[in-house]
PDB file of N, CA and C in Angstrom:
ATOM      1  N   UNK A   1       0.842  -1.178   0.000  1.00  0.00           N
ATOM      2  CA  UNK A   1       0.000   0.000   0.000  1.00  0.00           C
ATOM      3  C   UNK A   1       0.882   1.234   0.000  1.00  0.00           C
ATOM      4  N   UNK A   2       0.673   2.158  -0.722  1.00  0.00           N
ATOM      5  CA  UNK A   2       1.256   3.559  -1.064  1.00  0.00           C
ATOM      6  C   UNK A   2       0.718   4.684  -0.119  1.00  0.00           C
ATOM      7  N   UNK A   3       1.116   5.594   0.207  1.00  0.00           N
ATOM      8  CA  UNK A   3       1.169   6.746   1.352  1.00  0.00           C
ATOM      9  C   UNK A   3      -0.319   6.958   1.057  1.00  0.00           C
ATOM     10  N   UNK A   4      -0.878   7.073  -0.005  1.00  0.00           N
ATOM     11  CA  UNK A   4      -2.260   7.536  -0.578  1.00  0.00           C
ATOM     12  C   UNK A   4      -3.133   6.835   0.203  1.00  0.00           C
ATOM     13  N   UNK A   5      -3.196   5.677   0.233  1.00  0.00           N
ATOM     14  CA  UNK A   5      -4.098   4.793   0.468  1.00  0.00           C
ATOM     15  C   UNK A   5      -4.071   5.246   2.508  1.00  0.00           C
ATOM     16  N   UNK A   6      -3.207   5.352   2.885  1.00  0.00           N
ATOM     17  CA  UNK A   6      -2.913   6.006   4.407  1.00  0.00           C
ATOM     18  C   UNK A   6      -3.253   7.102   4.581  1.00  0.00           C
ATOM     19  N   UNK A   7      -2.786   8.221   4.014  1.00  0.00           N
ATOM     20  CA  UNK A   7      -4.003   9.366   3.729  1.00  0.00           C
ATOM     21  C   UNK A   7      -5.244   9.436   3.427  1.00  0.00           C
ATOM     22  N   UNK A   8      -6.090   8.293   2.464  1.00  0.00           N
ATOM     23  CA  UNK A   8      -6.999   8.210   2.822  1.00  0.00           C
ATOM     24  C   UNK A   8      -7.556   7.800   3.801  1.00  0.00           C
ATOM     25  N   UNK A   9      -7.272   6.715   5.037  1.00  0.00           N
ATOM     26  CA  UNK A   9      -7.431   6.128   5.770  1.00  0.00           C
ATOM     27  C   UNK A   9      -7.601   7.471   6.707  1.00  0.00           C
ATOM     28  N   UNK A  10      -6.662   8.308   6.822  1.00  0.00           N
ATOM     29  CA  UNK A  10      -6.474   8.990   8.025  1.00  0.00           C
ATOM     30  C   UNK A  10      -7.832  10.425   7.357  1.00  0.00           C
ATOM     31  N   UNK A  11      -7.721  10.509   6.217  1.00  0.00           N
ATOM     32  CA  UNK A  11      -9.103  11.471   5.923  1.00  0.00           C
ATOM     33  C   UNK A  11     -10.135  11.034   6.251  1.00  0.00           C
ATOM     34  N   UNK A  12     -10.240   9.832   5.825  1.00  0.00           N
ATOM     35  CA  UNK A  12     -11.952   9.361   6.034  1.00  0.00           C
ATOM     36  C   UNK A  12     -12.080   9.157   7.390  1.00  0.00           C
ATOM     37  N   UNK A  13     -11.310   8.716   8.410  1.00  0.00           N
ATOM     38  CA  UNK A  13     -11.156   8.618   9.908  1.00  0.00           C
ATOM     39  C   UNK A  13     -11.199   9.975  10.639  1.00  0.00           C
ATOM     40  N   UNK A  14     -11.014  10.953   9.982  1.00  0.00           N
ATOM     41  CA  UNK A  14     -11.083  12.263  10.489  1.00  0.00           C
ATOM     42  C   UNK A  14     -12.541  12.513   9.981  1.00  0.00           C
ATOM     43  N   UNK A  15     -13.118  12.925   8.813  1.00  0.00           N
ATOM     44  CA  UNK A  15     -14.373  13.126   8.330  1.00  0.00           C
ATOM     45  C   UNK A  15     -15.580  12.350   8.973  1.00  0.00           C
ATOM     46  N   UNK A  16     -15.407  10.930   9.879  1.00  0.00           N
ATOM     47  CA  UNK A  16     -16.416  10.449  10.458  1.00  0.00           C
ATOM     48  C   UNK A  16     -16.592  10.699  11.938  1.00  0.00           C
ATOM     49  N   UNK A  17     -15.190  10.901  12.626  1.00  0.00           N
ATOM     50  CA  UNK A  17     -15.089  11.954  13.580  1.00  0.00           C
ATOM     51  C   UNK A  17     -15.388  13.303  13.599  1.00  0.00           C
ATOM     52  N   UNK A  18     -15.184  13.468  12.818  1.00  0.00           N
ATOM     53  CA  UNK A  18     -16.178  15.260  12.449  1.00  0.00           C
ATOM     54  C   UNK A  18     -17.890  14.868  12.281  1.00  0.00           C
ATOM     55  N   UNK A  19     -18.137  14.192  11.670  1.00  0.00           N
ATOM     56  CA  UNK A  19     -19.703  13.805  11.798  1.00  0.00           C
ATOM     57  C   UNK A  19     -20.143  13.450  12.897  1.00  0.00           C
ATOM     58  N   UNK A  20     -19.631  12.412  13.798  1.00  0.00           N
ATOM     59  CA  UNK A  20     -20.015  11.926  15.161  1.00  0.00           C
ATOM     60  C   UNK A  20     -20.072  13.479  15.883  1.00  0.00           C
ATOM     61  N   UNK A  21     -19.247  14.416  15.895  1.00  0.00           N
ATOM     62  CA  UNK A  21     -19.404  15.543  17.030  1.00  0.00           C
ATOM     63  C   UNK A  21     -20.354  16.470  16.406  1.00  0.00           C
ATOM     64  N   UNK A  22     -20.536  16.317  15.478  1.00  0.00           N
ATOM     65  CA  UNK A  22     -21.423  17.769  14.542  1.00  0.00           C
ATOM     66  C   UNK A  22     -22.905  17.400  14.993  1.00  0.00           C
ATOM     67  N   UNK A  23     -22.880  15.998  14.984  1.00  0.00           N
ATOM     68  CA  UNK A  23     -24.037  14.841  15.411  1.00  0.00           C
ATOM     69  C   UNK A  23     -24.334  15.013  16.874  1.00  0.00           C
ATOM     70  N   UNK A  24     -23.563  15.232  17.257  1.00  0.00           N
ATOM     71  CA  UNK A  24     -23.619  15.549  19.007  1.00  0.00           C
ATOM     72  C   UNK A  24     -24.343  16.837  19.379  1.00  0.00           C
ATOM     73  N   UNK A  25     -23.123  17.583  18.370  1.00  0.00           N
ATOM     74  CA  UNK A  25     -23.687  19.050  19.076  1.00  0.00           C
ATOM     75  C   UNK A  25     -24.978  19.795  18.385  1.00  0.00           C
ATOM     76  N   UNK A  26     -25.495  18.358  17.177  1.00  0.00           N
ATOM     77  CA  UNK A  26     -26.725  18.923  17.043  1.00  0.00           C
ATOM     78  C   UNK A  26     -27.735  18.700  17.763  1.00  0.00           C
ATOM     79  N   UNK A  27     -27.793  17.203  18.209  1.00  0.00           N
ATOM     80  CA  UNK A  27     -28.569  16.602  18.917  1.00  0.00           C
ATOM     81  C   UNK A  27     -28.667  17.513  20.437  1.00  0.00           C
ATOM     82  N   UNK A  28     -27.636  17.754  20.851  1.00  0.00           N
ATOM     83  CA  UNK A  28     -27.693  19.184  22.125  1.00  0.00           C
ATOM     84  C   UNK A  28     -28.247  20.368  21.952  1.00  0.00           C
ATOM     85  N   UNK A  29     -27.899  20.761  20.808  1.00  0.00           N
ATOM     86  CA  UNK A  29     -28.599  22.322  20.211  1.00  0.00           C
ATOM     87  C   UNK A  29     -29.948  22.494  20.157  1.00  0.00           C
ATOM     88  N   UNK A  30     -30.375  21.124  19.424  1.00  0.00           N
ATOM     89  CA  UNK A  30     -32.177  21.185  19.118  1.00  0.00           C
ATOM     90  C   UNK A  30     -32.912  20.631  20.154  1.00  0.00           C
ATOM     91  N   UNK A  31     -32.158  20.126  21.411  1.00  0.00           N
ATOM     92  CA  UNK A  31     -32.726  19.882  22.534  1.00  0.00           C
ATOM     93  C   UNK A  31     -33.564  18.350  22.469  1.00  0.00           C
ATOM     94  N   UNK A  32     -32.691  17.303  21.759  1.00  0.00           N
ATOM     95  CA  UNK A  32     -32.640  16.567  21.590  1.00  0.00           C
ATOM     96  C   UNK A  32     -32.587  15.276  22.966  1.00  0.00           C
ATOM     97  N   UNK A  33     -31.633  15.669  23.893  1.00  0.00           N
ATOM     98  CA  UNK A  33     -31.713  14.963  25.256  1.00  0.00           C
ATOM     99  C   UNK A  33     -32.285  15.467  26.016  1.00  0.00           C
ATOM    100  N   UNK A  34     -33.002  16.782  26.172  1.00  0.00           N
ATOM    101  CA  UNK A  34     -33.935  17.406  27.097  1.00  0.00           C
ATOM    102  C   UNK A  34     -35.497  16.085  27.129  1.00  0.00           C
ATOM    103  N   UNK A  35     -35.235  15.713  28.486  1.00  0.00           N
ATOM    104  CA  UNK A  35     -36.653  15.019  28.765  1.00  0.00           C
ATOM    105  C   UNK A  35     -36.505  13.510  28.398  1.00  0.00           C
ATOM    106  N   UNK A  36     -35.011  13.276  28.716  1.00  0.00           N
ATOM    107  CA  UNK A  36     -35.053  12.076  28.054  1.00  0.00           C
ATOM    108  C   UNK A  36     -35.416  10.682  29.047  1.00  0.00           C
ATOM    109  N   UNK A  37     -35.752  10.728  30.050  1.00  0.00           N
ATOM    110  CA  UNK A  37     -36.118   9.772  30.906  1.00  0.00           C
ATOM    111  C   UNK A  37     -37.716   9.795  30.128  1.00  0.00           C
ATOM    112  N   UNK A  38     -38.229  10.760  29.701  1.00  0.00           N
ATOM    113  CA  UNK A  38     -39.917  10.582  29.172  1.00  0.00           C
ATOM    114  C   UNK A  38     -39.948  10.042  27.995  1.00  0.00           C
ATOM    115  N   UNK A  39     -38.830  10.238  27.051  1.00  0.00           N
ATOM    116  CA  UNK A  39     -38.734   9.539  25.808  1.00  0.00           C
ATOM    117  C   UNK A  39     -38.498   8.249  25.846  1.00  0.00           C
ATOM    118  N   UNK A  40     -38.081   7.388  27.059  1.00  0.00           N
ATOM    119  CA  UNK A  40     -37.432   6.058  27.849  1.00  0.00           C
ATOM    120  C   UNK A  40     -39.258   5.357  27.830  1.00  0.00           C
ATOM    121  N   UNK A  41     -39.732   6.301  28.210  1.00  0.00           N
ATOM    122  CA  UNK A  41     -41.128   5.311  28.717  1.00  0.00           C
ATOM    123  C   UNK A  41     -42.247   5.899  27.797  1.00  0.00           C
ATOM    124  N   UNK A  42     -41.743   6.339  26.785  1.00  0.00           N
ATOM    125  CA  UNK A  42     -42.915   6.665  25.553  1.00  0.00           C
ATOM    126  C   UNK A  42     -43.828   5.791  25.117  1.00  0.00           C
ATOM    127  N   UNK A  43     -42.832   4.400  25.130  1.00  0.00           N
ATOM    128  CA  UNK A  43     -43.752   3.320  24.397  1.00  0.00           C
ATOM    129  C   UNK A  43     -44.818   2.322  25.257  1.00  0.00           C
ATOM    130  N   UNK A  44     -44.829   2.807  26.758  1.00  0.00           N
ATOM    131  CA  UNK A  44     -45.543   2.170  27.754  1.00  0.00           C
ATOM    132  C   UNK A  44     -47.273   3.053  27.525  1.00  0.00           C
ATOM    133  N   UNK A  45     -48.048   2.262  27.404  1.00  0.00           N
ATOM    134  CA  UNK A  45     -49.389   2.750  27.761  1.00  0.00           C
ATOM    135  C   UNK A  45     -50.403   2.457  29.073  1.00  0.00           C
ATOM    136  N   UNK A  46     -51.729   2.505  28.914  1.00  0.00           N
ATOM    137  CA  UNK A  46     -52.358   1.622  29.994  1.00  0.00           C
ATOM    138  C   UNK A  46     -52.296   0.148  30.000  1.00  0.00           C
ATOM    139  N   UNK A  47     -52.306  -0.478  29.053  1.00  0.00           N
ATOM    140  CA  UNK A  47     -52.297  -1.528  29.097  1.00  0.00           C
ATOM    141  C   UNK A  47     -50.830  -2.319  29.490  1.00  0.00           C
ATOM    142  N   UNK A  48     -49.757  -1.757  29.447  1.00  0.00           N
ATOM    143  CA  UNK A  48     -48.987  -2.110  30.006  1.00  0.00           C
ATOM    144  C   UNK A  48     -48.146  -1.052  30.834  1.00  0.00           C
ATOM    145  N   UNK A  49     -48.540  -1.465  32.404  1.00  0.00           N
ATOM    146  CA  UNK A  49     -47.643   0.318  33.229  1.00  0.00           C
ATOM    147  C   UNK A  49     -46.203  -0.696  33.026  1.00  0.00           C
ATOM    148  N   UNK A  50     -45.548   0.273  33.849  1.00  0.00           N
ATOM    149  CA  UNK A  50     -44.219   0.655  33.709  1.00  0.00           C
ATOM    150  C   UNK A  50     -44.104  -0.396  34.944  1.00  0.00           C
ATOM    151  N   UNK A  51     -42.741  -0.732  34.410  1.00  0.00           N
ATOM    152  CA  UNK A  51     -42.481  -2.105  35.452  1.00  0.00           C
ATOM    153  C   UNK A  51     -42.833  -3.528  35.242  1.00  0.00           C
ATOM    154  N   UNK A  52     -43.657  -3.584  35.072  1.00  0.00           N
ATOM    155  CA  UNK A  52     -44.807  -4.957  35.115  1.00  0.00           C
ATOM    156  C   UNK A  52     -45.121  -5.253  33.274  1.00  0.00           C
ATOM    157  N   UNK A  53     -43.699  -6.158  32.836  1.00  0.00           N
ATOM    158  CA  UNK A  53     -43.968  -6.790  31.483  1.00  0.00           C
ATOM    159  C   UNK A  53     -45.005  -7.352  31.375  1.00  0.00           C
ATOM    160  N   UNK A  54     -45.454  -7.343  30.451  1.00  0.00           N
ATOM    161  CA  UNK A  54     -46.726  -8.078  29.650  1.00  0.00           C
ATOM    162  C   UNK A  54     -46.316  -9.033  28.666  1.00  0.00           C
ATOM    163  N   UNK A  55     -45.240  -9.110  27.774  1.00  0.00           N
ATOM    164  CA  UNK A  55     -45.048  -9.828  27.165  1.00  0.00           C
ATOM    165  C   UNK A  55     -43.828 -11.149  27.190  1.00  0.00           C
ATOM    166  N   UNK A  56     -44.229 -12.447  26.576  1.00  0.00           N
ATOM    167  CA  UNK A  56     -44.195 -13.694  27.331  1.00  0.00           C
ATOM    168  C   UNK A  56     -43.409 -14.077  26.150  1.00  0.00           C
ATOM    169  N   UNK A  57     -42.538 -15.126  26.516  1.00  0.00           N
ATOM    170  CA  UNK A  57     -42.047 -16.067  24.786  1.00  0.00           C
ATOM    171  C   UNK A  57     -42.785 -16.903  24.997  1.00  0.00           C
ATOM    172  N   UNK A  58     -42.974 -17.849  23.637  1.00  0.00           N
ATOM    173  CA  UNK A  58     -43.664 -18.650  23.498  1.00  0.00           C
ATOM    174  C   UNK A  58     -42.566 -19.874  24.856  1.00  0.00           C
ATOM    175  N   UNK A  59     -43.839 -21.024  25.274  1.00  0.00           N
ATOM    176  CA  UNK A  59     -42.983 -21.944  26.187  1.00  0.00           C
ATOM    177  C   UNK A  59     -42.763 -23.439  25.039  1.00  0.00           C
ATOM    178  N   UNK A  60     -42.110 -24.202  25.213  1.00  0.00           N
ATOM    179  CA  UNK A  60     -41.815 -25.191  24.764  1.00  0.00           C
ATOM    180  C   UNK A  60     -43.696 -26.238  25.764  1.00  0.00           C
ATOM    181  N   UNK A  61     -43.943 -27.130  24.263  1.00  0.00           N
ATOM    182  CA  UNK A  61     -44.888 -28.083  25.576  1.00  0.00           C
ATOM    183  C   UNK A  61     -44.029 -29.110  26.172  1.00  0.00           C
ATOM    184  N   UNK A  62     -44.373 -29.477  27.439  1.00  0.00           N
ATOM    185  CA  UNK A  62     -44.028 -30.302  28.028  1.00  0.00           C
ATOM    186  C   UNK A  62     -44.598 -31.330  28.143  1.00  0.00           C
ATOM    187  N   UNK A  63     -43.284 -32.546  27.625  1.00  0.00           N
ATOM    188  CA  UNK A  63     -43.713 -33.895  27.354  1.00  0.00           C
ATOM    189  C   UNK A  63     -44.116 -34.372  28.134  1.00  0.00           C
ATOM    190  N   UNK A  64     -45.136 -35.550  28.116  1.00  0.00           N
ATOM    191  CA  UNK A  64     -45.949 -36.513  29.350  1.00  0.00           C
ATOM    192  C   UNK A  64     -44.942 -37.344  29.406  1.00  0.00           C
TER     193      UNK A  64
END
């Protein structure tokens, strides 16, 4: 492999590190983690409160 191919390595490794933080500090800006314990239990309704699963795997039958 030629210096190029390492320069690219080290560009594209920099350019996805620049996305991960741009990603950050957007997600902070637009208030993205504000309230996030309520976004945790969004998908709970009445039928199932919080705490107390409702849903079961199927069981194997058990042989006689």
């Amino acid at each position: 492999m030629g210096y190029g191919a390492y320069i690219f390595v080290v560009v594209m490794a920099a350019a996805v590190m620049a996305s991960a933080v741009y990603a950050l500090y957007w997600a902070v800006k637009t208030g993205q983690f504000q309230q996030f314990e309520k976004g945790a239990t969004a998908i709970f309704n009445d039928e199932e409160p919080l705490g107390q699963p409702t849903d079961h795997f199927p069981q194997k039958p058990k042989k006689p």
